[in-house]
C-alpha atoms as a PDB file:
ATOM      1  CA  UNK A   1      37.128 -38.899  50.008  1.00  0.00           C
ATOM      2  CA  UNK A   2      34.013 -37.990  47.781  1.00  0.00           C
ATOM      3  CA  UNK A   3      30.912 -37.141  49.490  1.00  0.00           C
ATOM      4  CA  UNK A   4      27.226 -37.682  48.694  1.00  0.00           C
ATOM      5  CA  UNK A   5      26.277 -34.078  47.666  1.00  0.00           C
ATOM      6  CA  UNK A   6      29.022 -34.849  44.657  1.00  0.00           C
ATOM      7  CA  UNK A   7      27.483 -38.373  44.062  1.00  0.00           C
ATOM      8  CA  UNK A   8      23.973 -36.900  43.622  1.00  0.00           C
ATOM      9  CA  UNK A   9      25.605 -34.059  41.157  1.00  0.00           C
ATOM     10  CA  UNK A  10      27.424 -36.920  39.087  1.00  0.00           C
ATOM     11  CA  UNK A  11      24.339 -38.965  38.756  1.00  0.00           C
ATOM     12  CA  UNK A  12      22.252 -36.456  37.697  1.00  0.00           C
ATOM     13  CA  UNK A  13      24.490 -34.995  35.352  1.00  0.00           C
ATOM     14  CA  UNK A  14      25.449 -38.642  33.656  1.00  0.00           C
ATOM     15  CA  UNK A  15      22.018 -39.704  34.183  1.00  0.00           C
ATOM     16  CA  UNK A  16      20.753 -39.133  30.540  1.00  0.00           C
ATOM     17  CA  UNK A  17      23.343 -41.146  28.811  1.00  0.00           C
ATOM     18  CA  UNK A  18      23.387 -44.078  31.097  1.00  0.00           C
ATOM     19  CA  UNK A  19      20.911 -46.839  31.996  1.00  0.00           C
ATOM     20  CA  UNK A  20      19.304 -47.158  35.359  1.00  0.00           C
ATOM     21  CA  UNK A  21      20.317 -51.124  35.669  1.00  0.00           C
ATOM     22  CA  UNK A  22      17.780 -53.158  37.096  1.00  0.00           C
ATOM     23  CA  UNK A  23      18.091 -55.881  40.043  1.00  0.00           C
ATOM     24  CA  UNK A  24      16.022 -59.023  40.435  1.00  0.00           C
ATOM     25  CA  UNK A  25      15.887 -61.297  43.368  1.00  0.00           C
ATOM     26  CA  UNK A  26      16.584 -65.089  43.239  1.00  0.00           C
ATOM     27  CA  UNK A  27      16.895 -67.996  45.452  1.00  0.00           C
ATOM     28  CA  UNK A  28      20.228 -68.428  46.499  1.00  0.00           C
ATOM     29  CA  UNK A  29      19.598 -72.015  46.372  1.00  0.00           C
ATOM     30  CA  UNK A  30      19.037 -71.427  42.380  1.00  0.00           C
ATOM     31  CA  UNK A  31      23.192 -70.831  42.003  1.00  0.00           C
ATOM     32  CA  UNK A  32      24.625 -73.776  44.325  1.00  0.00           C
ATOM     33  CA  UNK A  33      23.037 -76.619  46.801  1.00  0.00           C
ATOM     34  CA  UNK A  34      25.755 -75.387  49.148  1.00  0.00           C
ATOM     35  CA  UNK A  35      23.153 -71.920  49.634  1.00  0.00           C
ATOM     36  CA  UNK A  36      20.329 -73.549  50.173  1.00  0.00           C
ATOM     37  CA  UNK A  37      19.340 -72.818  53.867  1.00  0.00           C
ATOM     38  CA  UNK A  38      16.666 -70.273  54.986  1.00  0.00           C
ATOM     39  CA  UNK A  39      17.286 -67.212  54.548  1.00  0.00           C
ATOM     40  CA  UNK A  40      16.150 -63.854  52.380  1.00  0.00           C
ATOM     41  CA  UNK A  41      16.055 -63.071  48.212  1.00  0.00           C
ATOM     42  CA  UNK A  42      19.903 -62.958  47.100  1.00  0.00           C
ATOM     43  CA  UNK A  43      19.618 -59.460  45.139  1.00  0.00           C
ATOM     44  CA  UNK A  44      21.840 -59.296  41.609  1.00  0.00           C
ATOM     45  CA  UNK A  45      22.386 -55.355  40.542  1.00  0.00           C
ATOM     46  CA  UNK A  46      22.303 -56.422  36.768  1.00  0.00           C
ATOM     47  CA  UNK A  47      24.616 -53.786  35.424  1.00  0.00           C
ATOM     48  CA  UNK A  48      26.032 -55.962  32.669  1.00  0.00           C
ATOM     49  CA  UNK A  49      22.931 -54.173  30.852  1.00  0.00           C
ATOM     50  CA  UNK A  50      24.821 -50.765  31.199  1.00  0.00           C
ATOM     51  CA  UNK A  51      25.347 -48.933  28.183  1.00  0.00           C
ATOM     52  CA  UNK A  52      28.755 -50.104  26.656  1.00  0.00           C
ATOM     53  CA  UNK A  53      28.302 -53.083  28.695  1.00  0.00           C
ATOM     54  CA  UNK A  54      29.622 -52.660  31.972  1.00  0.00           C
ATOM     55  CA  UNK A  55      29.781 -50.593  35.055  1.00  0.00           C
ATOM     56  CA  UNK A  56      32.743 -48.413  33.465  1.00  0.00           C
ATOM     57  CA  UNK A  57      30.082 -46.209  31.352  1.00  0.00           C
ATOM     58  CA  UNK A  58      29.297 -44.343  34.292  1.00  0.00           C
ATOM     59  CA  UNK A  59      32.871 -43.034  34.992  1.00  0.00           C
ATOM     60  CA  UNK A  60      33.453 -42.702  31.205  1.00  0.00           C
ATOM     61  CA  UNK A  61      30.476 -40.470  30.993  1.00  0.00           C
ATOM     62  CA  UNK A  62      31.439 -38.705  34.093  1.00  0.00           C
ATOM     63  CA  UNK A  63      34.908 -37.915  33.214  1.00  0.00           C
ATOM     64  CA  UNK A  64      33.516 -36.005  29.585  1.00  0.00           C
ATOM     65  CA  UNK A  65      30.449 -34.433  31.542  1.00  0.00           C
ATOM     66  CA  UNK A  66      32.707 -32.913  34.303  1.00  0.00           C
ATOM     67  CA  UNK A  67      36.092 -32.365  32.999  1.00  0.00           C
ATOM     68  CA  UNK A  68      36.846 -29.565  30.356  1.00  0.00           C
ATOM     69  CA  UNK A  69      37.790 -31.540  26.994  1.00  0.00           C
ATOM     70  CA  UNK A  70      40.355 -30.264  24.720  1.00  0.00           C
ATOM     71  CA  UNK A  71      40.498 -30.612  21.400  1.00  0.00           C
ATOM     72  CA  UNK A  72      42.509 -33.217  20.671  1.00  0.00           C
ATOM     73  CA  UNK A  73      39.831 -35.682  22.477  1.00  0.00           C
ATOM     74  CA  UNK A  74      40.336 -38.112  24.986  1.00  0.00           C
ATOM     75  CA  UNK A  75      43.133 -41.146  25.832  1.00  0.00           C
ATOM     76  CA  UNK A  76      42.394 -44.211  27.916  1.00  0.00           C
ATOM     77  CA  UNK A  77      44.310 -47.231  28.959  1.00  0.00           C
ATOM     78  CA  UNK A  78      42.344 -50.706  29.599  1.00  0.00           C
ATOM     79  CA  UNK A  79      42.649 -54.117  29.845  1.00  0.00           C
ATOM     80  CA  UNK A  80      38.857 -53.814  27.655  1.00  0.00           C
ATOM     81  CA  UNK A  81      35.694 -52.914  29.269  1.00  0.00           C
ATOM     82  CA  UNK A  82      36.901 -49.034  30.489  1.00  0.00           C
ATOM     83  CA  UNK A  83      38.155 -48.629  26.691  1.00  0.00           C
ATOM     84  CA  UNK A  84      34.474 -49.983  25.401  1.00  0.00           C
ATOM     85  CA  UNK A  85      32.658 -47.237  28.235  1.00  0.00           C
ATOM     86  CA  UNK A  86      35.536 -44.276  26.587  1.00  0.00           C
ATOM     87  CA  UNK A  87      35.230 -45.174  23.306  1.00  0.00           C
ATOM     88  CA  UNK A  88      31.362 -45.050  23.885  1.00  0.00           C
ATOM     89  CA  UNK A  89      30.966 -42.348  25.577  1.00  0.00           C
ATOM     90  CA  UNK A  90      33.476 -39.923  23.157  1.00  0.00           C
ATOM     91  CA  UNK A  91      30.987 -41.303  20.064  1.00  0.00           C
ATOM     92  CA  UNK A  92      27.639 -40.535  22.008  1.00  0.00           C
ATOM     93  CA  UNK A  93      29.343 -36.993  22.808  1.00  0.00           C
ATOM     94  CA  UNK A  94      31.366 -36.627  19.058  1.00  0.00           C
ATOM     95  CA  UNK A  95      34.749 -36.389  20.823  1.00  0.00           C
ATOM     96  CA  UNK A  96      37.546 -38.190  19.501  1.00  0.00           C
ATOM     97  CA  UNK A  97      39.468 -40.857  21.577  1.00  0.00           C
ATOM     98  CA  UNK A  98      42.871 -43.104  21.206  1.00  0.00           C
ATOM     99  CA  UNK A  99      42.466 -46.527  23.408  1.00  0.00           C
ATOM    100  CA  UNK A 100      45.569 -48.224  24.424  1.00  0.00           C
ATOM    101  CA  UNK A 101      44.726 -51.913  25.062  1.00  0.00           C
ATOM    102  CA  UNK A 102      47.595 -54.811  26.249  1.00  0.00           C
ATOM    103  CA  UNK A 103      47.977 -58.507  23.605  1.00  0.00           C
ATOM    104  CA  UNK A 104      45.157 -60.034  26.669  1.00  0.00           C
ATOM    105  CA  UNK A 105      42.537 -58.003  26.020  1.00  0.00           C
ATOM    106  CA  UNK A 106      39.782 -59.879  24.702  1.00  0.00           C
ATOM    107  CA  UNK A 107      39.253 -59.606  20.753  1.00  0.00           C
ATOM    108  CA  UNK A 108      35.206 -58.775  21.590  1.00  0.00           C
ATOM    109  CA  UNK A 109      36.394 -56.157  23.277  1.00  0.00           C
ATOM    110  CA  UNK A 110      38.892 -54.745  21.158  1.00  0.00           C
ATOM    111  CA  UNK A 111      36.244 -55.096  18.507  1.00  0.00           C
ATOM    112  CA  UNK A 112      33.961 -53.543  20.325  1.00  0.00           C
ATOM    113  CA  UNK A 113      36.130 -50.332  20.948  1.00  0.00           C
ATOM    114  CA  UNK A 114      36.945 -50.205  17.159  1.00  0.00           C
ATOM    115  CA  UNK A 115      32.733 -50.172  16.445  1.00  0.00           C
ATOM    116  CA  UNK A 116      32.370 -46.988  17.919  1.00  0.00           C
ATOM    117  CA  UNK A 117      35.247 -45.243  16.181  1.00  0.00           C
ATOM    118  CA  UNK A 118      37.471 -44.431  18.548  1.00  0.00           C
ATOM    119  CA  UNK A 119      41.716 -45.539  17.444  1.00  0.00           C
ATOM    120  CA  UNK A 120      42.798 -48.592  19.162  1.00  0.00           C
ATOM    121  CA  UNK A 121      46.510 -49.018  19.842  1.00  0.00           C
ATOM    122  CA  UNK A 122      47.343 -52.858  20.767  1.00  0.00           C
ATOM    123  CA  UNK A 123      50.398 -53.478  22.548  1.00  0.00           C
ATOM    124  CA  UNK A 124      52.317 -54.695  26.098  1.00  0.00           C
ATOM    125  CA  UNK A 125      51.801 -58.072  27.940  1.00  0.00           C
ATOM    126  CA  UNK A 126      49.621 -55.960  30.732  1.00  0.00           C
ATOM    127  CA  UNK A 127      47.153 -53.183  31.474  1.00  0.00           C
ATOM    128  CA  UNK A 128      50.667 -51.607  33.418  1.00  0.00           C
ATOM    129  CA  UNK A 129      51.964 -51.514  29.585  1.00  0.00           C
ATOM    130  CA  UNK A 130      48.927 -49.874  27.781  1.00  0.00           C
ATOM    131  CA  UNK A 131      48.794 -47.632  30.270  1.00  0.00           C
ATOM    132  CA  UNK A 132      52.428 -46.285  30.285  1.00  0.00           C
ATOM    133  CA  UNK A 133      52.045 -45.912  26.437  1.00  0.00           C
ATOM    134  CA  UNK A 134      49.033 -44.197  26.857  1.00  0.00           C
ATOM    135  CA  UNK A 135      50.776 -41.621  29.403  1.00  0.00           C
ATOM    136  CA  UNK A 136      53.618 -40.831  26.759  1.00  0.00           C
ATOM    137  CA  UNK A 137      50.416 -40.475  23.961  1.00  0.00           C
ATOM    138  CA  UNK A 138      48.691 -37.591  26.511  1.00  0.00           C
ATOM    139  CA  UNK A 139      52.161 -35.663  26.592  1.00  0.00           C
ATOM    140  CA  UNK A 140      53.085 -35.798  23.118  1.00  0.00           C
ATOM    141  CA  UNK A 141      49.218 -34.676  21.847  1.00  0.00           C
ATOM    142  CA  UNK A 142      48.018 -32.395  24.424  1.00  0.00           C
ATOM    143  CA  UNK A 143      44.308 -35.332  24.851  1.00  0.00           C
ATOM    144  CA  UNK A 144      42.973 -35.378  27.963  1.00  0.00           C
ATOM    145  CA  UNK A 145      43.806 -38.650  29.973  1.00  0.00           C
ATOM    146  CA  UNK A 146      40.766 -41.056  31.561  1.00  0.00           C
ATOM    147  CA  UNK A 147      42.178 -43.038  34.303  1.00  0.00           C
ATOM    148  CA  UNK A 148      39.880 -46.400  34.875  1.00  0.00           C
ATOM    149  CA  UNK A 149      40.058 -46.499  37.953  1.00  0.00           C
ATOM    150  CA  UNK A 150      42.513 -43.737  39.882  1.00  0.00           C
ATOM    151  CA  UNK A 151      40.767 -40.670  38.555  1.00  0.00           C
ATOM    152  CA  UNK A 152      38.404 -38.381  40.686  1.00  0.00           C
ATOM    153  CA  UNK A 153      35.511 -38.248  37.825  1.00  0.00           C
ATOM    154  CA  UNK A 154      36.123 -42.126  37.734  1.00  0.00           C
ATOM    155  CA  UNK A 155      35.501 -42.871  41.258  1.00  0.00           C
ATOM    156  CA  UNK A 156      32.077 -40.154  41.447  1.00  0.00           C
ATOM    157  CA  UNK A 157      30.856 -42.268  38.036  1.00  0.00           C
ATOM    158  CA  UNK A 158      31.614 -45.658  39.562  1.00  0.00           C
ATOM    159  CA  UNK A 159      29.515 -44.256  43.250  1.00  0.00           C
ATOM    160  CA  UNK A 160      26.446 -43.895  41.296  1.00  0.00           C
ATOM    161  CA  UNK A 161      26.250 -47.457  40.753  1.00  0.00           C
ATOM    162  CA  UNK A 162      25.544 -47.507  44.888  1.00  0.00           C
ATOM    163  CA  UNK A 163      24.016 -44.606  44.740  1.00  0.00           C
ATOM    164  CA  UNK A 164      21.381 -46.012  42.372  1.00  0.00           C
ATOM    165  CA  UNK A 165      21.774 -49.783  44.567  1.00  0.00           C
ATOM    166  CA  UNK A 166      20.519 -47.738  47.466  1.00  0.00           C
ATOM    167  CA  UNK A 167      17.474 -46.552  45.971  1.00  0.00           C
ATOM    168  CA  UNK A 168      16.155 -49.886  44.444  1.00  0.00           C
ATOM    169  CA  UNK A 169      17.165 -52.157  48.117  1.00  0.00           C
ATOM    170  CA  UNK A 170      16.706 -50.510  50.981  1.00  0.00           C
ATOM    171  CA  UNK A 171      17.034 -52.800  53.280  1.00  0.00           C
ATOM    172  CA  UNK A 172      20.901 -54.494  52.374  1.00  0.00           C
ATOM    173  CA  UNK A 173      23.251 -55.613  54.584  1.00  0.00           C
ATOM    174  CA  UNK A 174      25.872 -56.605  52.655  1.00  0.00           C
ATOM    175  CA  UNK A 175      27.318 -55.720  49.083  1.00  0.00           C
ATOM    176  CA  UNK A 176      29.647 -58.211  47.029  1.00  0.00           C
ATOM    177  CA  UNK A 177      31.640 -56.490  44.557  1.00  0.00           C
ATOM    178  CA  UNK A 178      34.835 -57.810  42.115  1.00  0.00           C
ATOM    179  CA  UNK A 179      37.952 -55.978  42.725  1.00  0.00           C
ATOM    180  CA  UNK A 180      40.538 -54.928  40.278  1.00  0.00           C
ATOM    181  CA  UNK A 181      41.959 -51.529  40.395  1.00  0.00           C
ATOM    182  CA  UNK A 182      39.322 -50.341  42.970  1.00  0.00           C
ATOM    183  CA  UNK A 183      36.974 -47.775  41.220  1.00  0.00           C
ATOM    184  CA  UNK A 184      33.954 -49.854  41.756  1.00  0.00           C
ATOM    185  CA  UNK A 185      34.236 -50.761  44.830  1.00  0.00           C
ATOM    186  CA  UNK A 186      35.402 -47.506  46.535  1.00  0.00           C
ATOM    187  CA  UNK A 187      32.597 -45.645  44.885  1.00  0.00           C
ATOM    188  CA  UNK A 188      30.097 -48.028  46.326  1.00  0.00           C
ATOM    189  CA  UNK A 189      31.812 -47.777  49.532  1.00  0.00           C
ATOM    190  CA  UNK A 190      31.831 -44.163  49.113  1.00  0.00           C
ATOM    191  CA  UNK A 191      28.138 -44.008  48.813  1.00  0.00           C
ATOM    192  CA  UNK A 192      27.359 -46.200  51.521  1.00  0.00           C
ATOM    193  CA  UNK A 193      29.966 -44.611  53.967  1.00  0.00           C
ATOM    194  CA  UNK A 194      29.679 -47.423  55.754  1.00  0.00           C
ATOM    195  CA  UNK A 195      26.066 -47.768  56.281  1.00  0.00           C
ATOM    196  CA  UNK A 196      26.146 -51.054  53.906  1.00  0.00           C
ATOM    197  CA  UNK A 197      28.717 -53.662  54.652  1.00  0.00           C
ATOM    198  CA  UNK A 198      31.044 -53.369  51.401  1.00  0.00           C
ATOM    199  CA  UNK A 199      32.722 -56.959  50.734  1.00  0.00           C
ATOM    200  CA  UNK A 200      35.317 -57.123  48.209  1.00  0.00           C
ATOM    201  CA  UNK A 201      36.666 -59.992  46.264  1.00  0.00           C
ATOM    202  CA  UNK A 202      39.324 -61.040  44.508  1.00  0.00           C
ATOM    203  CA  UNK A 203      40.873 -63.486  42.118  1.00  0.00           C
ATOM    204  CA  UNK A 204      43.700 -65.617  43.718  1.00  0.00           C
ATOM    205  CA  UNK A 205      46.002 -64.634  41.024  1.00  0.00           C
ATOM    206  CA  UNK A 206      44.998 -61.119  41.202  1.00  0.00           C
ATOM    207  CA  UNK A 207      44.762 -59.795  45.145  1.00  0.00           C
ATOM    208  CA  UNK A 208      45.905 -56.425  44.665  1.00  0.00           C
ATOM    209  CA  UNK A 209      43.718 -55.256  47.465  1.00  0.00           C
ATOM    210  CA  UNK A 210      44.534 -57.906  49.275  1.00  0.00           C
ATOM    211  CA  UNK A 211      48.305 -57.104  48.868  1.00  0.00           C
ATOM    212  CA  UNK A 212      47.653 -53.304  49.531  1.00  0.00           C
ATOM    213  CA  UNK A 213      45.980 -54.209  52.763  1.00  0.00           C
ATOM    214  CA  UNK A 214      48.685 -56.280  53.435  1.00  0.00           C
ATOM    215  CA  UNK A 215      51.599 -53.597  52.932  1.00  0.00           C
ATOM    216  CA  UNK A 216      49.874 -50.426  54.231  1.00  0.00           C
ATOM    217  CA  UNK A 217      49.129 -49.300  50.745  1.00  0.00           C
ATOM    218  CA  UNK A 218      49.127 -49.829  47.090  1.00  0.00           C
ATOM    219  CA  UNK A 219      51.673 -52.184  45.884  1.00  0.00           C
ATOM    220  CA  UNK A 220      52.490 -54.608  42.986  1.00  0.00           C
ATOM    221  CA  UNK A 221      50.656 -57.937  43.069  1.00  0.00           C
ATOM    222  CA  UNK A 222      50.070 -60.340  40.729  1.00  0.00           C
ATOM    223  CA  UNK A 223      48.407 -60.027  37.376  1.00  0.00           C
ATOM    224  CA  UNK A 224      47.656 -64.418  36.864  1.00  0.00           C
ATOM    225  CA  UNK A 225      44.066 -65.019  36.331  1.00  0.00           C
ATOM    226  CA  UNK A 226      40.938 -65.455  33.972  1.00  0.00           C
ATOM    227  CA  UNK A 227      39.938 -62.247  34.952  1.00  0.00           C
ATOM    228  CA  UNK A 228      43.435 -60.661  33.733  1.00  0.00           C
ATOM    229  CA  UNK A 229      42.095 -58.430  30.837  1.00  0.00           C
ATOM    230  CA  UNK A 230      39.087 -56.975  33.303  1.00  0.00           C
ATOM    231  CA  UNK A 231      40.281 -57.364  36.985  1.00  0.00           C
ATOM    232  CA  UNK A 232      44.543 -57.216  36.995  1.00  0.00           C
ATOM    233  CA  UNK A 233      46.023 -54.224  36.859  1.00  0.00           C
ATOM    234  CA  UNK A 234      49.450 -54.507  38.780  1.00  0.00           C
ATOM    235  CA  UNK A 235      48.154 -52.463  42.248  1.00  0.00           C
ATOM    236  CA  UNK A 236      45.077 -50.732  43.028  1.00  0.00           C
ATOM    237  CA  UNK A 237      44.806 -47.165  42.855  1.00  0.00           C
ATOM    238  CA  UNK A 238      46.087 -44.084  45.190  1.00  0.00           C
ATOM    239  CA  UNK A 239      43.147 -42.255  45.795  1.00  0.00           C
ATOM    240  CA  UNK A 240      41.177 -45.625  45.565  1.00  0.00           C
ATOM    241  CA  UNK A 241      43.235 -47.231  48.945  1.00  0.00           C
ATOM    242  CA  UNK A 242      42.010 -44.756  51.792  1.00  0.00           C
ATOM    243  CA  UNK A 243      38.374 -45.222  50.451  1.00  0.00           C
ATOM    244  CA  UNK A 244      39.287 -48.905  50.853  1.00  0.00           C
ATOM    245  CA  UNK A 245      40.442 -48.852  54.038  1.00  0.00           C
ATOM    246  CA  UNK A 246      37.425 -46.639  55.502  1.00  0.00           C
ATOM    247  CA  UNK A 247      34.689 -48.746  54.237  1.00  0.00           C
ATOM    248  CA  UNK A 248      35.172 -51.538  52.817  1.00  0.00           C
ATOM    249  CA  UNK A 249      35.022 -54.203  55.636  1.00  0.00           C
ATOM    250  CA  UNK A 250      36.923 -57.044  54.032  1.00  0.00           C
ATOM    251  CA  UNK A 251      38.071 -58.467  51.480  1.00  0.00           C
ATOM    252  CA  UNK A 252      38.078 -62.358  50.137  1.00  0.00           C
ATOM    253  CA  UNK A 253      39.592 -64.506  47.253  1.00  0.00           C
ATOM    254  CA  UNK A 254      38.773 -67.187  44.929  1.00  0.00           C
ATOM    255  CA  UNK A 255      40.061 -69.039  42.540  1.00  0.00           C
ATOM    256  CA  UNK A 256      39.395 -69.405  38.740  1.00  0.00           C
ATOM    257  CA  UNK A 257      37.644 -72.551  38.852  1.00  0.00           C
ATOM    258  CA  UNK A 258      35.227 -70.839  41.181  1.00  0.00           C
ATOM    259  CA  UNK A 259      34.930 -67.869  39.384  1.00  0.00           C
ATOM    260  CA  UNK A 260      34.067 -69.995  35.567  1.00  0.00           C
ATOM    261  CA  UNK A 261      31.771 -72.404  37.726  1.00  0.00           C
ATOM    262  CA  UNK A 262      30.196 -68.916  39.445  1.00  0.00           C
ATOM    263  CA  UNK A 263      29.540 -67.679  35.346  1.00  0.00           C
ATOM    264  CA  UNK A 264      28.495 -70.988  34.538  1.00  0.00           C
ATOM    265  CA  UNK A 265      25.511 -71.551  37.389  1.00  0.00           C
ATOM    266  CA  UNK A 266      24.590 -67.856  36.751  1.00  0.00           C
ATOM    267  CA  UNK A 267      23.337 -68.600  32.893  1.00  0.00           C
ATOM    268  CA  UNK A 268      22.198 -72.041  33.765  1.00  0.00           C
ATOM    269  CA  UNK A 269      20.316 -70.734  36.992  1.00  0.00           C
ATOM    270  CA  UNK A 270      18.968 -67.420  35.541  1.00  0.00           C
ATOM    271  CA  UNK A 271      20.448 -67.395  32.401  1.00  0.00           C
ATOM    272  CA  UNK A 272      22.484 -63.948  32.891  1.00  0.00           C
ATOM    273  CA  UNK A 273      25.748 -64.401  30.220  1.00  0.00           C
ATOM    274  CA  UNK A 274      28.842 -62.571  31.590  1.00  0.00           C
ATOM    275  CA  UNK A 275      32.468 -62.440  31.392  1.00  0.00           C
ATOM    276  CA  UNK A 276      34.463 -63.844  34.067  1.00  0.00           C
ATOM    277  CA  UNK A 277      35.191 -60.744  36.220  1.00  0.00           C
ATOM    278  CA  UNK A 278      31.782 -60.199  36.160  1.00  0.00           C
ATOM    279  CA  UNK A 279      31.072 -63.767  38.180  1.00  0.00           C
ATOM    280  CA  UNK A 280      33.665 -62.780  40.156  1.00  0.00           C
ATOM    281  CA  UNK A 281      31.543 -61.911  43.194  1.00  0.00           C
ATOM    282  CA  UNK A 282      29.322 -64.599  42.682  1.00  0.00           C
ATOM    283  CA  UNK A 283      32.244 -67.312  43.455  1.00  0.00           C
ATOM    284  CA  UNK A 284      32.651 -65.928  46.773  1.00  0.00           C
ATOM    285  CA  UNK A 285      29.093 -66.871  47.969  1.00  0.00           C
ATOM    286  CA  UNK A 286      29.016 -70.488  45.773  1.00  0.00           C
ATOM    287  CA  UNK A 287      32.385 -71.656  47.565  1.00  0.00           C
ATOM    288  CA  UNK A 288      31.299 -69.913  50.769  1.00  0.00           C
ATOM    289  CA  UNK A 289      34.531 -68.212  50.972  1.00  0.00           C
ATOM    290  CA  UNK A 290      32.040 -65.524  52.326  1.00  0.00           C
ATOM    291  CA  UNK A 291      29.080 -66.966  54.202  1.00  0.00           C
ATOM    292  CA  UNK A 292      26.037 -64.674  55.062  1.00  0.00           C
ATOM    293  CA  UNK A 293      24.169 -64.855  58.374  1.00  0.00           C
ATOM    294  CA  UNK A 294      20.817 -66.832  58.443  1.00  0.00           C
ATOM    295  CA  UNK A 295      19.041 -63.532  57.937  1.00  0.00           C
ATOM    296  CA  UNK A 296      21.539 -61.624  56.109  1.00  0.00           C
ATOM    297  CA  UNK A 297      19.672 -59.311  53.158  1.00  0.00           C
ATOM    298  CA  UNK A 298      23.068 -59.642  50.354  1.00  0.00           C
ATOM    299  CA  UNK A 299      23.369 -57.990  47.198  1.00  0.00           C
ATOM    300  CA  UNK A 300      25.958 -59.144  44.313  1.00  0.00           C
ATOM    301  CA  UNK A 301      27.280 -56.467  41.952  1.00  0.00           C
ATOM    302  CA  UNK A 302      27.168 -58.122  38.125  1.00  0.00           C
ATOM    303  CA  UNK A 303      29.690 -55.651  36.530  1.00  0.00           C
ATOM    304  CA  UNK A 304      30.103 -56.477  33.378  1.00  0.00           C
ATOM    305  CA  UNK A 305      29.036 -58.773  29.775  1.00  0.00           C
ATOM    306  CA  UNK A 306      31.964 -58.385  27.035  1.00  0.00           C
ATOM    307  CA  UNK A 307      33.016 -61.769  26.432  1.00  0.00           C
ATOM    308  CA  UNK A 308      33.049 -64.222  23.881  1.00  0.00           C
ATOM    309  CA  UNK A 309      29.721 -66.566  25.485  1.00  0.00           C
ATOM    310  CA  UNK A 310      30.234 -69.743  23.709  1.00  0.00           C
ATOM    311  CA  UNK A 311      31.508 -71.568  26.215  1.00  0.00           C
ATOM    312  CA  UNK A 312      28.695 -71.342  28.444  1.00  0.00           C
ATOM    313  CA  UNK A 313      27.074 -74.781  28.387  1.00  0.00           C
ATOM    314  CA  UNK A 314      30.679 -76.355  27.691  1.00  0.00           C
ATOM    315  CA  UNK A 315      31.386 -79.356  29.782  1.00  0.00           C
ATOM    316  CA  UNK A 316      33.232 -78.417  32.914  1.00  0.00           C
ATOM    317  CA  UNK A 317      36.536 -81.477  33.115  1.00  0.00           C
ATOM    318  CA  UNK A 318      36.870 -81.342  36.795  1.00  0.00           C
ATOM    319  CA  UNK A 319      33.729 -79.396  38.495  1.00  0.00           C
ATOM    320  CA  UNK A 320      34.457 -77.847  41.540  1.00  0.00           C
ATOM    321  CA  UNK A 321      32.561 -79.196  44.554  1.00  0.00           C
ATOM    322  CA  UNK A 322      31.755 -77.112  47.455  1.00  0.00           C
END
């Protein structure tokens, strides 16, 4: 477990190189007829404006702020948006980092990565793959690993997200958040201890938390979804799981139709341009696969923008109806 007193240390110590993301308030009703009855503001923590792009700046920054650096730099392993927040964070700090990325991460992203001069190694069918080539790369040069999501430092960066939630809302019930390996959502959980219901969903073709649950602990599941370069690593993480299963009440899917007509109502309702893990969340409330009370005070974690946007407006063949 990680406890407030180290959440308030790792915020304050990241909190220079980071943005404090804002949240705005919309009419459910604004995303999907289906959430149109009475009931309060939905909230949407906008931290697709974090630095790098996503949520993953805060453990990037609090991995090189609180861990001693050698030499040789840093090494990460990501399916794209933990690489961006590494490769990032070693530029703003002048440390040098290796990225090992699978063949699905998205070209933005591996673009991205490249723009702030860190060394991007391409290759595996999975984030499982980049990451064992990554391991061999820490042994053989003596860098320091970043885990994205299974990593002490990780997790504390991740909690500052709620940390900083708590602050702006202080009256939420409820917190929606996307779940791949885990870091987000146990470091919200973490923060909230419980105070906040933490509700975490998943894609269909990724339910690795779902499958943990399920056996008692991290385990394989599958890695088959939109989401697959953001949101599929093959099990969620070991010091992630007993976070989980403290505080995080439940946990929901949805399917990829959901989740790219959940990115599509978000631009056309507010105009807030993500990639699809990011919409994630969203999809769970549109499809009511989770359905708030009448007076229920919800906030939705948008994690993350790096995505190739031009399919936005595109014609939807068979819209989903809810």
């Amino acid at each position: 477990m990680i406890t407030a007193a180290e959440i308030r240390h790792t915020y304050d110590t990241i909190k220079p190189y980071i943005r404090r993301t804002p949240v705005i308030e919309i009419d459910p009703a604004a995303l999907s007829a289906t959430l149109s009855t009475p009931g309060p503001p939905l909230v949407l923590k906008l931290e697709q404006l974090q630095c790098a792009g996503s949520f993953k700046a805060r453990g990037a920054f609090a991995n090189l702020l609180l861990r001693d650096v050698p030499a040789p730099g840093v090494i990460a392993a990501s399916g794209g948006n933990h690489g961006v927040a590494v490769a990032y964070a070693a530029h703003r700090l002048g440390v040098p980092a290796k990225i090992f990325v699978p063949t699905i991460a998205s070209p933005v992203k591996i673009d991205t990565i490249r723009s702030f001069g860190a060394d991007v190694v391409v290759g595996g069918d999975r984030y499982a793959d980049a990451l064992a080539a990554a391991e061999h790369w820490v042994t053989a040069s003596g860098a320091m690993s970043i885990h994205a999501f299974d990593q002490r430092e990780t997790l504390l960066g991740q909690a500052t997200l709620g940390l900083e939630l708590g602050e702006q809302v202080t009256d939420l019930d409820t917190v929606l958040v996307a779940v791949g390996g885990g870091g987000l959502i146990a470091g919200i959980a973490a923060h909230f201890a419980g105070a906040v219901r933490v509700i975490g969903v998943e894609p269909v073709g990724a339910p690795t938390l779902t499958y943990a649950r399920a056996s008692g602990g991290p385990t394989d599941a599958p890695t088959d979804s939109i989401t697959a370069d953001a949101l599929a690593p093959r099990r969620v993480g070991k010091l992630v799981f007993p976070i989980t299963e403290a505080y995080v009440s439940d946990v929901v899917l949805v399917d990829d139709d959901a989740i790219r007509h959940a990115r599509r109502s978000l631009w056309r309702a507010v105009r807030i341009a993500v990639e699809p893990a990011a919409a994630t969340a969203t999809a769970a409330l549109i499809t009511r696969t989770y359905r708030p009370e009448p007076d229920e005070r919800v906030a939705v974690i948008i994690s993350g923008a790096n995505a190739t946007l031009a399919d936005l407006d595109a014609p939807v063949k068979n819209p989903p109806t809810y």
